[in-house]
C-alpha atoms as a PDB file:
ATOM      1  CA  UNK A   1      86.225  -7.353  35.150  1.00  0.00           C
ATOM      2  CA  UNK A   2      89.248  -9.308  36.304  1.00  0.00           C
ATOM      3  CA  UNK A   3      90.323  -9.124  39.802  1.00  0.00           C
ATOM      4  CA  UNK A   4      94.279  -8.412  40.564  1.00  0.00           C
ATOM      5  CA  UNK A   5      95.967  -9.163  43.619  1.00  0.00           C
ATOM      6  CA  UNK A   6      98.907  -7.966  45.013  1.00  0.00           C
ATOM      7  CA  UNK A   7     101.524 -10.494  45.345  1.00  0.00           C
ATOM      8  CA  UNK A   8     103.727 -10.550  48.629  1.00  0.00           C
ATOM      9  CA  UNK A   9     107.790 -11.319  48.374  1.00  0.00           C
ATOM     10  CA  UNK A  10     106.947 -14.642  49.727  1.00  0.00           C
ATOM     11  CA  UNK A  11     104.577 -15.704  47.040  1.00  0.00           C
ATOM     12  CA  UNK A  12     101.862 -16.438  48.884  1.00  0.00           C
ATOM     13  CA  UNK A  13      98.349 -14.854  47.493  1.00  0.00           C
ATOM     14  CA  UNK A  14      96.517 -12.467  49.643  1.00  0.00           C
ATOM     15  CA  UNK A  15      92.537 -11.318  48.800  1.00  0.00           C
ATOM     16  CA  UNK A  16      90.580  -8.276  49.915  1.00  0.00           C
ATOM     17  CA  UNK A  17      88.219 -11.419  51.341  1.00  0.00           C
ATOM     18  CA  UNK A  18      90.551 -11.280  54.577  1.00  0.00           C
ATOM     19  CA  UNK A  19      90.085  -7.090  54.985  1.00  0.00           C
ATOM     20  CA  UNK A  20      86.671  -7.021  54.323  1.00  0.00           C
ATOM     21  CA  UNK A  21      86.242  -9.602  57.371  1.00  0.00           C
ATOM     22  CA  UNK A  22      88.207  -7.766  60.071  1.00  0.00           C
ATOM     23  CA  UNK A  23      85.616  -4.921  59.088  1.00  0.00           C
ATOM     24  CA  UNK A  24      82.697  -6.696  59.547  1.00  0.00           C
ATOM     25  CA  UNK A  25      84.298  -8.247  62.911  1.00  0.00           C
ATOM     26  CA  UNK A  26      85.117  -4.792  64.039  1.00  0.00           C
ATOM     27  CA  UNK A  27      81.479  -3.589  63.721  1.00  0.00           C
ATOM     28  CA  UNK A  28      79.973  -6.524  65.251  1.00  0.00           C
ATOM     29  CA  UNK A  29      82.139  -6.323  68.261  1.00  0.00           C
ATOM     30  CA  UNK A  30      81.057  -2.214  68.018  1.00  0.00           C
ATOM     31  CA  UNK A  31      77.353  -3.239  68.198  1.00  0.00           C
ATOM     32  CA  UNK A  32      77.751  -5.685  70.681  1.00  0.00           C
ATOM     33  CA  UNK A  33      79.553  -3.072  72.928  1.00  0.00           C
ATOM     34  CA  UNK A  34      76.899  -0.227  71.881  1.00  0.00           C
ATOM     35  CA  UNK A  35      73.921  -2.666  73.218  1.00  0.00           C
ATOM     36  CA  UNK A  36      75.860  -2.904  76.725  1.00  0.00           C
ATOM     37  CA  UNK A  37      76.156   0.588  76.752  1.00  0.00           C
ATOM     38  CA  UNK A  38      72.354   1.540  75.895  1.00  0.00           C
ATOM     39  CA  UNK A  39      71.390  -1.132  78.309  1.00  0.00           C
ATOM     40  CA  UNK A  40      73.058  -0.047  81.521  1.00  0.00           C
ATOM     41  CA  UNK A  41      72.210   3.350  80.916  1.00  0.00           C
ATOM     42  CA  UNK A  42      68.670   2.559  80.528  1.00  0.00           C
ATOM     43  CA  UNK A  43      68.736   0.897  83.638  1.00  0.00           C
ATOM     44  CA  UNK A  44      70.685   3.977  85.477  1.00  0.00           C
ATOM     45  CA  UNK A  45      68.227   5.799  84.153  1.00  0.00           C
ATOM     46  CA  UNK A  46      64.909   3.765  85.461  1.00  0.00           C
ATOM     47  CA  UNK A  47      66.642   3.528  88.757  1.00  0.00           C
ATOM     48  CA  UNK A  48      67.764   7.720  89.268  1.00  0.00           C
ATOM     49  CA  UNK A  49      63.759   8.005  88.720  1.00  0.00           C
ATOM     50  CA  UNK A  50      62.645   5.083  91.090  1.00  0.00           C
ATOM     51  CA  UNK A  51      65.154   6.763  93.640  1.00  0.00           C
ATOM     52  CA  UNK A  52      63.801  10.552  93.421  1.00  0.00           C
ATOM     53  CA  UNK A  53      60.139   8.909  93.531  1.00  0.00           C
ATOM     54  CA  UNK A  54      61.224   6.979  96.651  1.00  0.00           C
ATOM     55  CA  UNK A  55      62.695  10.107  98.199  1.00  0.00           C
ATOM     56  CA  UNK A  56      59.421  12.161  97.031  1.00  0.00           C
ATOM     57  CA  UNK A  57      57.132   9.583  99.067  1.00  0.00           C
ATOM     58  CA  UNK A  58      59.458   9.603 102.454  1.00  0.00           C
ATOM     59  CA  UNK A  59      58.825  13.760 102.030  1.00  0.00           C
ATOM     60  CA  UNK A  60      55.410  13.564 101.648  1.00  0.00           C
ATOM     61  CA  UNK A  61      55.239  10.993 104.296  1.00  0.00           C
ATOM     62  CA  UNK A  62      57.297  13.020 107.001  1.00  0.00           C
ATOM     63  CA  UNK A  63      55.451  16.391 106.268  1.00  0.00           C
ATOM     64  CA  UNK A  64      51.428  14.051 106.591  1.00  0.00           C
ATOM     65  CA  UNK A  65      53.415  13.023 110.192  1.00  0.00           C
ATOM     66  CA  UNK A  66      54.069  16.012 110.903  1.00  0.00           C
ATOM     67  CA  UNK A  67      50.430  17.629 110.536  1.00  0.00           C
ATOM     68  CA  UNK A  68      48.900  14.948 112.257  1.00  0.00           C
ATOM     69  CA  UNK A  69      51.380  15.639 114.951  1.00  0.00           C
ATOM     70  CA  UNK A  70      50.605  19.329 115.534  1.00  0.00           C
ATOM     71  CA  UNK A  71      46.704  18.928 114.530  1.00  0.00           C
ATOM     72  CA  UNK A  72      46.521  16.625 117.406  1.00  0.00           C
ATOM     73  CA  UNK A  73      48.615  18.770 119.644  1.00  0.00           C
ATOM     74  CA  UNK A  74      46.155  21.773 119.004  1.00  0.00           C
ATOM     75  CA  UNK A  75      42.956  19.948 119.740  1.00  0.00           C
ATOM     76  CA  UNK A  76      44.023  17.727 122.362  1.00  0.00           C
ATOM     77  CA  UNK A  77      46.573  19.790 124.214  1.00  0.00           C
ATOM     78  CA  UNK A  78      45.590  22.938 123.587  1.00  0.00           C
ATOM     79  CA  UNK A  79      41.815  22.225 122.810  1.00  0.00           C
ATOM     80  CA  UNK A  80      41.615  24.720 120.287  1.00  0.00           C
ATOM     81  CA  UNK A  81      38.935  22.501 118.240  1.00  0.00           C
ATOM     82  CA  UNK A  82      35.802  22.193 120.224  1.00  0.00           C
ATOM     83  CA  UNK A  83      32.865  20.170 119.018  1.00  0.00           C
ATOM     84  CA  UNK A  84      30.050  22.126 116.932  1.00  0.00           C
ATOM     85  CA  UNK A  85      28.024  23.294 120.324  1.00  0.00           C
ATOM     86  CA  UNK A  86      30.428  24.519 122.185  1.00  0.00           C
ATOM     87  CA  UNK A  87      32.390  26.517 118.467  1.00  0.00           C
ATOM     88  CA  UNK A  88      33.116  30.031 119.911  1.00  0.00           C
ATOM     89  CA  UNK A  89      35.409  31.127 117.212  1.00  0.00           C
ATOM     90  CA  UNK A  90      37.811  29.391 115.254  1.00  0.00           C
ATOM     91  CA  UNK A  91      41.519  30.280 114.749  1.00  0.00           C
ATOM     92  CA  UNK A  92      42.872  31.650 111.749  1.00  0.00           C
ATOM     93  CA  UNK A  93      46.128  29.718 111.614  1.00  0.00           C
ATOM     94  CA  UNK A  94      47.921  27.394 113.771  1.00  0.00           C
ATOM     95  CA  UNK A  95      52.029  27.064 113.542  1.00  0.00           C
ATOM     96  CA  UNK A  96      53.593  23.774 113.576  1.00  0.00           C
ATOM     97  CA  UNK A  97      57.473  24.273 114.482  1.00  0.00           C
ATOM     98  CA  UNK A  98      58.610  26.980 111.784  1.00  0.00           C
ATOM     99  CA  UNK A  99      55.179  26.254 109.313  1.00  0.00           C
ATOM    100  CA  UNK A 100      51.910  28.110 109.897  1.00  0.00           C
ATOM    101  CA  UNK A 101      49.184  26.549 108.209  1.00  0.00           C
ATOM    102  CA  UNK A 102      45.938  29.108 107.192  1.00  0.00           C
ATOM    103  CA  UNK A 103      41.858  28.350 108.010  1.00  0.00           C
ATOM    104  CA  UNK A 104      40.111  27.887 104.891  1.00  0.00           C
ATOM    105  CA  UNK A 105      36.754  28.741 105.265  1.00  0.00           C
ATOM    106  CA  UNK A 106      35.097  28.014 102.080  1.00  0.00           C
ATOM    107  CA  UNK A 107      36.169  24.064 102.848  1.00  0.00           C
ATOM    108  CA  UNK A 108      34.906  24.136 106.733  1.00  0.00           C
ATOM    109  CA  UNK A 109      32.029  24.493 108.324  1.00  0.00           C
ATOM    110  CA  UNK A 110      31.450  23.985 112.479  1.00  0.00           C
ATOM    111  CA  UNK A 111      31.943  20.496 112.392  1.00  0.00           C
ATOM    112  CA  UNK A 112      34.928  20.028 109.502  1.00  0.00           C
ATOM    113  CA  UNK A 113      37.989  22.350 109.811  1.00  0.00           C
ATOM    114  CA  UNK A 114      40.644  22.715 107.262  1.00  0.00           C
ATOM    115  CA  UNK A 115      44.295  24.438 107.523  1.00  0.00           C
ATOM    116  CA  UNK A 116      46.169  24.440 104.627  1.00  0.00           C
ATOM    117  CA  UNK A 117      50.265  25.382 104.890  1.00  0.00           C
ATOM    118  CA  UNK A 118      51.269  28.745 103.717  1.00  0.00           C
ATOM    119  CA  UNK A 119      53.856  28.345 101.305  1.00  0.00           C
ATOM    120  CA  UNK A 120      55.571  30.983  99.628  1.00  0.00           C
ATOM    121  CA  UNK A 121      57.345  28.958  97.041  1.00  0.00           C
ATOM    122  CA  UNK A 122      55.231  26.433  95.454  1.00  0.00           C
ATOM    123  CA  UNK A 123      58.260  23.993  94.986  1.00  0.00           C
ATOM    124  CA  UNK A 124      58.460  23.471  98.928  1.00  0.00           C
ATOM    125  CA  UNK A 125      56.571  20.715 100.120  1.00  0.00           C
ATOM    126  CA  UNK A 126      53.756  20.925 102.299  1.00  0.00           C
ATOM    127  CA  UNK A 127      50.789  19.851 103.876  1.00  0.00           C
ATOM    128  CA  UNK A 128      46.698  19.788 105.008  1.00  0.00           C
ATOM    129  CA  UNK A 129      45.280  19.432 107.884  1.00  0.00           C
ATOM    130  CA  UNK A 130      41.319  18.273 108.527  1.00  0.00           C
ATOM    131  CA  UNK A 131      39.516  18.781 112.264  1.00  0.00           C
ATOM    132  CA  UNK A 132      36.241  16.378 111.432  1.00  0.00           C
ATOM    133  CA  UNK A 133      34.412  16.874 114.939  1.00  0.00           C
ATOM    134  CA  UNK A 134      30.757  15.735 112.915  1.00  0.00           C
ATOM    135  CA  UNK A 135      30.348  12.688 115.564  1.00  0.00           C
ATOM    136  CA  UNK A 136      31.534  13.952 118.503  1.00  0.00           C
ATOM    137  CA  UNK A 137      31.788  12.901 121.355  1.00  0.00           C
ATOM    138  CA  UNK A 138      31.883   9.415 120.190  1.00  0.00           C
ATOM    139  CA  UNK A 139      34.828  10.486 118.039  1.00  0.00           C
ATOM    140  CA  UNK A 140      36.959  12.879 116.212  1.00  0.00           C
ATOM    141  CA  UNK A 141      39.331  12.528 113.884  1.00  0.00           C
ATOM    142  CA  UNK A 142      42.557  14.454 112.501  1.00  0.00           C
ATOM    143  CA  UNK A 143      43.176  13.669 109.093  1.00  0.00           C
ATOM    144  CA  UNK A 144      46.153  15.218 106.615  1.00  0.00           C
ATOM    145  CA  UNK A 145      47.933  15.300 103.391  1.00  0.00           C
ATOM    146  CA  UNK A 146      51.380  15.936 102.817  1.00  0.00           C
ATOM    147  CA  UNK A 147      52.961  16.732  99.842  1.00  0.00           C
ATOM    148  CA  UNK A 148      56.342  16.328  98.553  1.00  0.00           C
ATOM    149  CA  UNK A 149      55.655  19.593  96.550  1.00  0.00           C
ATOM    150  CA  UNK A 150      52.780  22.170  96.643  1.00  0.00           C
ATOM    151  CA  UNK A 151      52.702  23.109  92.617  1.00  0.00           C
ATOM    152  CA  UNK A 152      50.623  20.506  91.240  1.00  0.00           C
ATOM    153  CA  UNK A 153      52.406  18.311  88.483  1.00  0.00           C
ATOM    154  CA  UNK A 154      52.394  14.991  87.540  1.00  0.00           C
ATOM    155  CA  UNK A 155      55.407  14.453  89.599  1.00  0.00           C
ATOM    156  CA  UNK A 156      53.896  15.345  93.012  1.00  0.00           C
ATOM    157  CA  UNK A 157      53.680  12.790  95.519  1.00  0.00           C
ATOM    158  CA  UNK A 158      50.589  12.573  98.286  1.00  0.00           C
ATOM    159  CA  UNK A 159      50.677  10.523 101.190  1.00  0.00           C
ATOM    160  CA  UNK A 160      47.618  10.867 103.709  1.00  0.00           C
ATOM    161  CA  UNK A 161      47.360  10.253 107.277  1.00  0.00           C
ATOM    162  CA  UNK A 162      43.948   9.758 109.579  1.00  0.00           C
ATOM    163  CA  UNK A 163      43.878   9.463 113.515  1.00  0.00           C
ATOM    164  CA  UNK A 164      40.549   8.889 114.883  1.00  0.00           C
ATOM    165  CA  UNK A 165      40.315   9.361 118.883  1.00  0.00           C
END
């Protein structure tokens, strides 16, 4: 097959060699920019995550503060949580500013108390709270959990709190 090429006014001879280039320079350039592109938003993406994990962790943090707060407000203060012999009754729920948190008796016995938040919606975050009186006088000890949500998923966050006095 015999190739033809298309002669300019001038006389000079032009090939399809020179177009074929520009293409290929005009997808490597497109490639190039496409990498950039997947990059950063990989990146934007790995950092929107590490940011709603980090603001997870503070919630969970602030609502384990805030149990051990009001648990220690309601056995010290208030002296709701007497040691085994001196256990006259229990009570069923304790509020913590707007929250009321609900005995569970199947976890508790006379010496280990455990309130658990009442949430209505599971997305909310909450928290536990644990009386452990087993050694007193020596010592007691308010422990709890808070949770930046209640509904347990892989993307629930836990941060625990103990005070021993």
């Amino acid at each position: 097959m015999k190739k033809f090429f298309i002669q300019p006014k001038d006389g000079s001879r032009s090939s399809n060699a020179q177009a074929g280039f520009a293409m290929l320079f005009t997808v490597v350039i497109i490639s190039i920019i496409l990498a950039l592109a997947l990059g950063i938003a990989d990146v934007t993406f790995k950092q929107t995550i590490l940011s709603e994990l980090a603001r997870d962790s503070q919630l969970a943090f602030y609502q384990a503060d805030s149990g051990v707060e009001c648990g220690l407000y309601y056995d010290l203060s208030v002296g709701q949580f007497p040691p085994k012999t001196q256990v006259t009754t229990v009570p069923n729920q304790i509020t913590c500013g707007n929250n009321t948190a609900s005995f569970v008796p199947l976890q508790s016995n006379t010496d280990y108390f455990v309130y658990a938040e009442d949430v209505g919606n599971q997305k909310n975050p909450c928290f536990v709270i644990t009386f452990d009186k087993t050694n007193y006088p020596t010592k007691s000890s308010v422990s709890t959990r808070g949770y930046s949500t209640c509904a347990s998923n892989t993307k629930q966050v836990e941060r625990a709190l103990n005070v021993t006095y």
